[in-house]
C-alpha atoms as a PDB file:
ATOM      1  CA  UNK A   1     -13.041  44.645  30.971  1.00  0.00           C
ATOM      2  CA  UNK A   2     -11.295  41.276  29.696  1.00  0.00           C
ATOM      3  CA  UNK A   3      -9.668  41.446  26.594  1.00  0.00           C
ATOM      4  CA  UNK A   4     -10.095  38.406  24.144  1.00  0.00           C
ATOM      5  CA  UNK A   5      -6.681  37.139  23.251  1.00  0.00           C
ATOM      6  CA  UNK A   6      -7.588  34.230  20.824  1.00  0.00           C
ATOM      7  CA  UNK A   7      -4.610  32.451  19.898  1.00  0.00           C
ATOM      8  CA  UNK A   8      -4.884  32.224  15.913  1.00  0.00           C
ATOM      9  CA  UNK A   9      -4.734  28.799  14.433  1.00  0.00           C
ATOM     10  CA  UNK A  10      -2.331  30.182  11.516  1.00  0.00           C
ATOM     11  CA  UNK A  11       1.251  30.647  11.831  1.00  0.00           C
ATOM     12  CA  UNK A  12       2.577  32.901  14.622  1.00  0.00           C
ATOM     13  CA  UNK A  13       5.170  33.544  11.649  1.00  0.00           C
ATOM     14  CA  UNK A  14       5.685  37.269  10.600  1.00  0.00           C
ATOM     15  CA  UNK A  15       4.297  38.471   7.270  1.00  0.00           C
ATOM     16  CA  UNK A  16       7.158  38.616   5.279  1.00  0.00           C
ATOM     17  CA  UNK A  17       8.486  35.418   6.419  1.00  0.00           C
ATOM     18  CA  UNK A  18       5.656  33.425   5.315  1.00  0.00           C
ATOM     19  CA  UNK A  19       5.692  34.690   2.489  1.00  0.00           C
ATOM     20  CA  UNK A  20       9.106  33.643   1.699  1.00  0.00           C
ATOM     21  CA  UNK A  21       8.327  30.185   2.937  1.00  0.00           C
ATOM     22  CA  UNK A  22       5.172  30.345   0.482  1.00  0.00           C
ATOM     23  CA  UNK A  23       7.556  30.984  -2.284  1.00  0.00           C
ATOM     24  CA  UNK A  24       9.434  28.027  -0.881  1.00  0.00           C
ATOM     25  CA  UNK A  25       6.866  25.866  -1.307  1.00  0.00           C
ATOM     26  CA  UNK A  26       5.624  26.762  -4.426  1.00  0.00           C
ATOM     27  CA  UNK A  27       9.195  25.755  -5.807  1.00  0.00           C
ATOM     28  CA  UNK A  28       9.484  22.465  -4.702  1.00  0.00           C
ATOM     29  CA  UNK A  29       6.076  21.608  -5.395  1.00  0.00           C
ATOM     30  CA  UNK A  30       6.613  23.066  -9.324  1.00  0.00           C
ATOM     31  CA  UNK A  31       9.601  21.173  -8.908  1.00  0.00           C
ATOM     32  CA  UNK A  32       8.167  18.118  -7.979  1.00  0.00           C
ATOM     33  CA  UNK A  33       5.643  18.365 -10.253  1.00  0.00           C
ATOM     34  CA  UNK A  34       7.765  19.054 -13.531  1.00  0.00           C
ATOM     35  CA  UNK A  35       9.439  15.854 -12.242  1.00  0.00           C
ATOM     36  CA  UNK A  36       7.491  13.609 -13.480  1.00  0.00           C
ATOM     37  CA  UNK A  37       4.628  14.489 -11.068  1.00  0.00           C
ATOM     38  CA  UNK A  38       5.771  12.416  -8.348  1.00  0.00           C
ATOM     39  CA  UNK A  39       3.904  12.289  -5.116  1.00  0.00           C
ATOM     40  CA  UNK A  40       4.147  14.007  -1.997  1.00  0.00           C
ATOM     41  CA  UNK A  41       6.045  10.262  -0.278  1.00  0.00           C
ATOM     42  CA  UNK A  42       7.524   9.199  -3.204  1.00  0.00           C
ATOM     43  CA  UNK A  43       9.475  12.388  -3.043  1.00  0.00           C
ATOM     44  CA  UNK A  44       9.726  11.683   1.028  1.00  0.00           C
ATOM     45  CA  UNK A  45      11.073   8.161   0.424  1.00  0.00           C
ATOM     46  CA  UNK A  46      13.829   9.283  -2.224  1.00  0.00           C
ATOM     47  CA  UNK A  47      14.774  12.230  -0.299  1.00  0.00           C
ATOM     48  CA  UNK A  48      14.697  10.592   3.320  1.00  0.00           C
ATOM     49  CA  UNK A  49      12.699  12.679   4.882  1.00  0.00           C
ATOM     50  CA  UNK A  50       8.870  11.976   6.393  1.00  0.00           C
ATOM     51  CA  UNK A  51       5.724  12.680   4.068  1.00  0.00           C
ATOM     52  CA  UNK A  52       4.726  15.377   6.468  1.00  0.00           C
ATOM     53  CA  UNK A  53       7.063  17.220   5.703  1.00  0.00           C
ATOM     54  CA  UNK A  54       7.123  17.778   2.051  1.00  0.00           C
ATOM     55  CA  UNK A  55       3.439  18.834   3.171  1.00  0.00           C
ATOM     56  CA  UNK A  56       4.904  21.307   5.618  1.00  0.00           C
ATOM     57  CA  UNK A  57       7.249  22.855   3.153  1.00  0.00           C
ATOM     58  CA  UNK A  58       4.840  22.962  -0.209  1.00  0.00           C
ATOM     59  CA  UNK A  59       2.070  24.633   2.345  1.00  0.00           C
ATOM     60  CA  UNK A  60       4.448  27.293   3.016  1.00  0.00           C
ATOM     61  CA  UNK A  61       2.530  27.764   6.879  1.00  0.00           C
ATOM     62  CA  UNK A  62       5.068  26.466   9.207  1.00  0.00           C
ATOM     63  CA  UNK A  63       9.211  26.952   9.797  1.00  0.00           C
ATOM     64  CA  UNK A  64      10.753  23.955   9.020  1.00  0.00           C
ATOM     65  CA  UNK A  65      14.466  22.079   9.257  1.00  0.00           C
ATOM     66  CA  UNK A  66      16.539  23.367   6.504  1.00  0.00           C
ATOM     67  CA  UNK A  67      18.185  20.097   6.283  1.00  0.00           C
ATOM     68  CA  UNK A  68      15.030  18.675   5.276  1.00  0.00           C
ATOM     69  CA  UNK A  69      14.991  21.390   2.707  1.00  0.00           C
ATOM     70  CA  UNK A  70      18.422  20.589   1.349  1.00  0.00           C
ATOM     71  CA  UNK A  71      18.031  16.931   1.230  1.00  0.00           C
ATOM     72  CA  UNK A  72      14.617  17.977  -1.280  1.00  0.00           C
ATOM     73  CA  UNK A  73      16.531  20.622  -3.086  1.00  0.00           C
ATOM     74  CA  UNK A  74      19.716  17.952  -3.588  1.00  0.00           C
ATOM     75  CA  UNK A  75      17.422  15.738  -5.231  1.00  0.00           C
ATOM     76  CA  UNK A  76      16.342  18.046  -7.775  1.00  0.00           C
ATOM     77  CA  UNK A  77      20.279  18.887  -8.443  1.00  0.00           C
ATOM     78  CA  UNK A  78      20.053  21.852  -7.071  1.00  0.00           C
ATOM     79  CA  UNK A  79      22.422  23.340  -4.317  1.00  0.00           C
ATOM     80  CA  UNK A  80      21.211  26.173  -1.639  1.00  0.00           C
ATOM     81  CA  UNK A  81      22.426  29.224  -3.951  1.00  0.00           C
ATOM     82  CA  UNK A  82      20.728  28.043  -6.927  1.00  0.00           C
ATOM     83  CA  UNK A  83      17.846  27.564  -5.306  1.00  0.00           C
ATOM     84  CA  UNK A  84      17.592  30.303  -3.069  1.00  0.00           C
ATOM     85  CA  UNK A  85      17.998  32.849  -6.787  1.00  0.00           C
ATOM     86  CA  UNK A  86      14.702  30.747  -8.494  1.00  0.00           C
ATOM     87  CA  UNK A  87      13.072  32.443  -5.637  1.00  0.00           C
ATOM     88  CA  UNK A  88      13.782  35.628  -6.619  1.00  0.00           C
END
């Protein structure tokens, strides 16, 4: 008897990653929203870094470059450390 081995269409990401990333993402987007709501690319353009990214981080599904991240967080005057503790 074959087994079905479906390949799920979410992340291949362990639990308690994603959920870190999810908090991630919910930080940049409050950040980005009590920023004067920019949008997704105007945030992209001032930060250097492609729209689909800012996606990719704020939907807290997928790993992504923490460079990208840092160029976001820099905007937003905030270094790594600081960041990492609004997390918590």
């Amino acid at each position: 008897m074959k087994k079905n081995n479906k390949i799920s269409s979410q992340s291949s990401i362990p639990g308690e990653q994603l959920v870190e990333l999810e908090k991630i993402g919910l930080v940049v987007r409050e950040l980005r929203f009590n920023f004067g709501l920019i949008t997704q690319k105007e945030l992209a353009d001032r930060c250097g870094v492609h729209t689909n990214t800012i996606r990719t981080i704020e939907q807290g599904r997928k790993n992504y470059n923490l460079v990208s991240l840092m160029k976001i967080i820099s905007y937003f005057k905030y270094d790594l450390p600081t960041f990492m503790r609004e997390l918590m």
